[in-house]
Protein backbone atom coordinates (compact mmCIF):
# COMPACT_ATOMS: atom_id res chain seq x y z
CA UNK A 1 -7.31 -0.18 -22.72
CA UNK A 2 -6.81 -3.86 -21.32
CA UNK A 3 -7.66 -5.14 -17.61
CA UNK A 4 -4.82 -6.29 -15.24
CA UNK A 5 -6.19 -8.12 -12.09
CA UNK A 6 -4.25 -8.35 -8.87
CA UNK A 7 -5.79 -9.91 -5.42
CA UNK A 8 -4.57 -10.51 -1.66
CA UNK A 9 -4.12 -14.02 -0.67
CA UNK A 10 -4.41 -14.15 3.36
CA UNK A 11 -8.27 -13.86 4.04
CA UNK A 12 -8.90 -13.22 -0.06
CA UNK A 13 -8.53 -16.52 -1.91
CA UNK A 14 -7.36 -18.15 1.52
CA UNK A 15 -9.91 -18.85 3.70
CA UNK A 16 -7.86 -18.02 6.71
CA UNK A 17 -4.22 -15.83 7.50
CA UNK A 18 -1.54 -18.32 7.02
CA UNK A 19 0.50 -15.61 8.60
CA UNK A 20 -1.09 -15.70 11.68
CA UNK A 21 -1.44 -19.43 11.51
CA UNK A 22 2.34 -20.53 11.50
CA UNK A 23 3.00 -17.72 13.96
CA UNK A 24 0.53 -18.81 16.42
CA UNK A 25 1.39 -22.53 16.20
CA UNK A 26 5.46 -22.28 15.99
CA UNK A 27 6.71 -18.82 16.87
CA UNK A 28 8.14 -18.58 20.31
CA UNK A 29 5.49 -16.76 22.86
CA UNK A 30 7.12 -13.46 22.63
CA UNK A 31 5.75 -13.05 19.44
CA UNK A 32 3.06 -11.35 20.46
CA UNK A 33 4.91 -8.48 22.71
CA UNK A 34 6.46 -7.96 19.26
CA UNK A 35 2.66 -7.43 17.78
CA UNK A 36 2.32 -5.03 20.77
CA UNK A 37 5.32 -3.09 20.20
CA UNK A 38 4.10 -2.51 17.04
CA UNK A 39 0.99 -1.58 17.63
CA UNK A 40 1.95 1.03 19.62
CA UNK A 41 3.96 2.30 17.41
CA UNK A 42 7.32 1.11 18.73
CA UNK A 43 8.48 -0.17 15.92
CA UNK A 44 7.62 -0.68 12.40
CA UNK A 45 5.37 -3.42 10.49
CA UNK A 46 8.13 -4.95 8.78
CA UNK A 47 10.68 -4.87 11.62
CA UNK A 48 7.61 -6.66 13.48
CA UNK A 49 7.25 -9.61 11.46
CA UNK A 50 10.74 -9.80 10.48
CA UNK A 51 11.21 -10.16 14.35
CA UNK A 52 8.56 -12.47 14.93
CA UNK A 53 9.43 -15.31 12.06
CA UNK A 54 13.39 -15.19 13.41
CA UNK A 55 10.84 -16.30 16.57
CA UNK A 56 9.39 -19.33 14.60
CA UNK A 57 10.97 -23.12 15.44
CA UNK A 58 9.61 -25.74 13.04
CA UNK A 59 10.45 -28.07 10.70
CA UNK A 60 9.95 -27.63 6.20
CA UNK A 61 7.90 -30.53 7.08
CA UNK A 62 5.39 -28.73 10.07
CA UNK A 63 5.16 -25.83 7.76
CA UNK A 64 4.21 -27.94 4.77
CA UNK A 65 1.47 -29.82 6.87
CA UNK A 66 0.09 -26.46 8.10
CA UNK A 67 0.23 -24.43 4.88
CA UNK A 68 -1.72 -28.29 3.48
CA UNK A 69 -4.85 -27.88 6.00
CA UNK A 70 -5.39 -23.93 4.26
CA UNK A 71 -8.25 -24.27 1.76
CA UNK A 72 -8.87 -21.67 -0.62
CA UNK A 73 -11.92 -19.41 -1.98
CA UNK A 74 -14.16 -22.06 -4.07
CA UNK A 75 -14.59 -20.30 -6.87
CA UNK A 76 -10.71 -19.15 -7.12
CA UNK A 77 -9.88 -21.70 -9.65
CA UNK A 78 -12.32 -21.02 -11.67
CA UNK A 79 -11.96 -17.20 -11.62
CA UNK A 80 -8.18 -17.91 -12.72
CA UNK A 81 -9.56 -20.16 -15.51
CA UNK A 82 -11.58 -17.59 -16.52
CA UNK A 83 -8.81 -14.45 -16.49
CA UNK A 84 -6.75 -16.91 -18.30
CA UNK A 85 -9.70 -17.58 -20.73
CA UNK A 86 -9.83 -13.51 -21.37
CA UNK A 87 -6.56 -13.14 -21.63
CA UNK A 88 -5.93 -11.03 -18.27
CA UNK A 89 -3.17 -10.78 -16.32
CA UNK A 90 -3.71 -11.86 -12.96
CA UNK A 91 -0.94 -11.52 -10.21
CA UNK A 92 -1.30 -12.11 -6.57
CA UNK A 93 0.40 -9.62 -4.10
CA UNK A 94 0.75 -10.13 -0.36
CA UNK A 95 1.88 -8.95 2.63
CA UNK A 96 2.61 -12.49 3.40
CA UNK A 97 4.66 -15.46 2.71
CA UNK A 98 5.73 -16.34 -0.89
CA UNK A 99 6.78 -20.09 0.44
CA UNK A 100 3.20 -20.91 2.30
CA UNK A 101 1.55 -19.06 -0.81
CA UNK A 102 3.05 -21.44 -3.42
CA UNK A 103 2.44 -24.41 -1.48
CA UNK A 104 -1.05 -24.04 -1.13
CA UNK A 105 -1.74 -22.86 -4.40
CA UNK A 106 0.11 -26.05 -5.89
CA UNK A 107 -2.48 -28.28 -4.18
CA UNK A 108 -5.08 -26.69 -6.68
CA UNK A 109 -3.05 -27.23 -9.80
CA UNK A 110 -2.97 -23.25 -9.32
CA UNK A 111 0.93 -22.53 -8.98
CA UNK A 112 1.52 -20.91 -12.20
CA UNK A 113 -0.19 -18.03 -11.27
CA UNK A 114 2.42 -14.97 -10.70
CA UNK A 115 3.24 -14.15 -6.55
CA UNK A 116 4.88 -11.10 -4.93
CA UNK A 117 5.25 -11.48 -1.23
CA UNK A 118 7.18 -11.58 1.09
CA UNK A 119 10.24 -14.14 0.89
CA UNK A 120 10.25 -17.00 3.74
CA UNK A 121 13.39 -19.15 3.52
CA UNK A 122 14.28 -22.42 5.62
CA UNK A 123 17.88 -21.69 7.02
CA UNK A 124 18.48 -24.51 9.63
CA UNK A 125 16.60 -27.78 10.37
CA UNK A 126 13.90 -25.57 12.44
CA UNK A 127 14.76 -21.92 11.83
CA UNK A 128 13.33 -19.29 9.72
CA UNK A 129 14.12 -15.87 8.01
CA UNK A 130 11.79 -13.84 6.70
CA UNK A 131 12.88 -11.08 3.66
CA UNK A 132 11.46 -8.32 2.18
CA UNK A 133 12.62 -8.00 -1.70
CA UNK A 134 9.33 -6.41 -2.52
CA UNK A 135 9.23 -3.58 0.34
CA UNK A 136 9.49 0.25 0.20
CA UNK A 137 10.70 2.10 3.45
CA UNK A 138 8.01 4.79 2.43
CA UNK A 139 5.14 2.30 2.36
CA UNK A 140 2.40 3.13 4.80
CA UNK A 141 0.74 0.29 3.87
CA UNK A 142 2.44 -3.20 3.70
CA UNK A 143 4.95 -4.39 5.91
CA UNK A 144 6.69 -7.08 3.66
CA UNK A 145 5.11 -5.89 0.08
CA UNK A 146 4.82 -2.50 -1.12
CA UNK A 147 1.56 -3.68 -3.13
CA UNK A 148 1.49 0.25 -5.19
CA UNK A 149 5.03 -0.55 -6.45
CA UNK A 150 4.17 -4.23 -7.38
CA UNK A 151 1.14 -3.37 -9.40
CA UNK A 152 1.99 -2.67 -12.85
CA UNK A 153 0.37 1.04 -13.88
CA UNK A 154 -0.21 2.84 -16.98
CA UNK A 155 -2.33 4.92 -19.19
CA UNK A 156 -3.30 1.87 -21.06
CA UNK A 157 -4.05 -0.36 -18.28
CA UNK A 158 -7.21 -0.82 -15.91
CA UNK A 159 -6.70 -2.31 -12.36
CA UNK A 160 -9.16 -4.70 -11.34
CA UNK A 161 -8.27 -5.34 -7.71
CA UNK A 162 -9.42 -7.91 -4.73
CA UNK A 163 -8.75 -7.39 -1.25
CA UNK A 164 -9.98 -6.93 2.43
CA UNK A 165 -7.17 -5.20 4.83
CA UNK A 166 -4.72 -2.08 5.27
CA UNK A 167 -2.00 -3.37 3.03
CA UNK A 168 -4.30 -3.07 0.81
CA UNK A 169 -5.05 0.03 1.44
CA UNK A 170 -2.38 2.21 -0.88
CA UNK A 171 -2.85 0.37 -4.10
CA UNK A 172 -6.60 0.60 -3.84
CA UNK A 173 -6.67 4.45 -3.64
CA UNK A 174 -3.57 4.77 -6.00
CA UNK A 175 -3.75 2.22 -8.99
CA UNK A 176 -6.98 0.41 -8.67
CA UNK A 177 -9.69 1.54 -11.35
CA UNK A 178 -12.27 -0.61 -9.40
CA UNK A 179 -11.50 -2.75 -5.84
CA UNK A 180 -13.99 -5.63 -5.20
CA UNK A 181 -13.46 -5.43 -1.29
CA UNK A 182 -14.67 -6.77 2.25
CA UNK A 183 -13.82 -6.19 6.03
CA UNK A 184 -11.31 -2.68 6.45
CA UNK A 185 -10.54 -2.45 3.21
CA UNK A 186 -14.24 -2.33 1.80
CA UNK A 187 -14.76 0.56 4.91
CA UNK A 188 -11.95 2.68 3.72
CA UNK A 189 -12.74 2.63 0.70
CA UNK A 190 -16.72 3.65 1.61
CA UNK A 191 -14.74 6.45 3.85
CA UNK A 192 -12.50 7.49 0.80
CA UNK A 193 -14.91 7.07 -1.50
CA UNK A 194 -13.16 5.29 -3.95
CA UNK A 195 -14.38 3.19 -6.74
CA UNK A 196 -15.64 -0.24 -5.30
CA UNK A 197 -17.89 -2.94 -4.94
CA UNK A 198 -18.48 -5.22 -2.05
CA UNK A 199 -16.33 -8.79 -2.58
CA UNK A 200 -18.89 -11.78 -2.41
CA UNK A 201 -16.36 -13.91 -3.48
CA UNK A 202 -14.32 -14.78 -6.29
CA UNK A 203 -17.27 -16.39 -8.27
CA UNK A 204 -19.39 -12.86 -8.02
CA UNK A 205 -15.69 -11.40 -9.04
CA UNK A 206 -16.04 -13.21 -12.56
CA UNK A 207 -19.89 -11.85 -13.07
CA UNK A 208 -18.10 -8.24 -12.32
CA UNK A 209 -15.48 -8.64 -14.63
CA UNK A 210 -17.38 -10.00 -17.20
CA UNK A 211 -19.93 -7.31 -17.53
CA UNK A 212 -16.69 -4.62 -17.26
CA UNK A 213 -15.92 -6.68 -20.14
CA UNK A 214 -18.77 -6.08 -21.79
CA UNK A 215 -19.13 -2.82 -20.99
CA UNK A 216 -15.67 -1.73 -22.41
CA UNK A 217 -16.96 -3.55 -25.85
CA UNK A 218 -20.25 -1.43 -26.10
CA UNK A 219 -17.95 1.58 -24.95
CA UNK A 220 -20.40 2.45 -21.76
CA UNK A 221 -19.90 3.04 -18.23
CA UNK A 222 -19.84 0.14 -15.68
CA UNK A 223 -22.29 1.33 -13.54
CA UNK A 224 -22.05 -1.55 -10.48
CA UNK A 225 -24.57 -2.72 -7.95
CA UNK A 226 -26.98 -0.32 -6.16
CA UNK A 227 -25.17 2.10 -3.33
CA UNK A 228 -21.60 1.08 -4.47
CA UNK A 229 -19.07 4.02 -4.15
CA UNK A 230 -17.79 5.05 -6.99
CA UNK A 231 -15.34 7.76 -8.23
């Protein structure tokens, strides 16, 4: 069996949302009664931000300078290097923006690395659209990017997955073989008890894979760090 590794970007390798970030410095105000409306339960995630980014007014080149002040996980890089290194897939799938994603990631030399997000195209000087080629209307989970149907599953496959929030939420109980997780994600999966560990970042996510590594070599059981859930 070979390891496939997919991670969240907003709040995984980002240190920050750039979601909330372009929203909060060039949507119109009434992007937040939007949030509200969909919080209770007016209306659904995706019709939210869809909604909300038809709200946003700014220029390729205001995006570009916010999406350029978003640093990244330090050890991100290196866990890519390393993936590469072992010859293991690794795909990122959001529940954000594809354009903001590929930016950032490009400052790091790190662009080559697969994305599946949602699709945020410039179509006027300061207007916005915001697609969804990678969304299922049965997804409970994401509102942009069905992250179960993006993630490649199989019998000879193992899912070695990083996240932190509810979109992540479906793929961790239905593909993941082990989730290195933090914030709501790492408490539903204590809740669930599905296999996890806590995330410590993305250089304590290379010691984890390398000793599942390992482990699949000398045929034994990764057992994990002390109280982590596991199926």
């Amino acid at each position: 069996m070979v390891w496939r590794v997919y991670s969240d970007f907003d709040n995984t390798i980002s240190l920050g949302d750039v979601t909330d970030a372009v929203l909060t410095h060039y949507a119109a105000p009434e992007w937040e009664e939007i949030e509200a409306r969909w919080k209770r339960g007016e209306i659904g995630s995706r019709e939210c931000m869809v909604q909300q980014f038809a709200l946003v007014s700014a220029s390729k080149a205001e995006i570009d300078s916010l999406a350029d002040t978003i640093e990244i996980d330090p050890g991100f890089a290196e866990f890519a290097a390393f993936c590469a290194q072992q010859d293991i897939p690794l795909t990122i799938v959001s529940d954000g923006l594809d354009y903001t994603i590929n930016r950032i990631l490009a400052r790091y030399g790190l662009d080559h690395i697969p994305v599946i997000a949602g699709h945020l195209a410039q179509i006027g000087e300061r207007a916005w659209q915001l697609t969804a080629p990678n969304s299922l209307p049965i997804c409970a989970s994401g509102a942009v990017t069905c992250k179960c149907a993006a993630v490649q599953d199989n019998s000879a496959t193992k899912i070695f997955y990083i996240g932190d929030g509810r979109s992540d939420f479906c793929v961790t109980s239905k593909r993941a073989t082990l989730t290195l997780a933090k914030t709501s994600l790492l408490k539903y999966c204590q809740d669930q008890q599905l296999p996890h560990l806590p995330f410590h970042g993305f250089r304590h996510a290379i010691q984890v894979l390398r000793e599942l590594i390992e482990k699949d070599k000398n045929n034994t059981v990764y057992q994990g760090e002390p109280h982590a859930n596991r199926a």
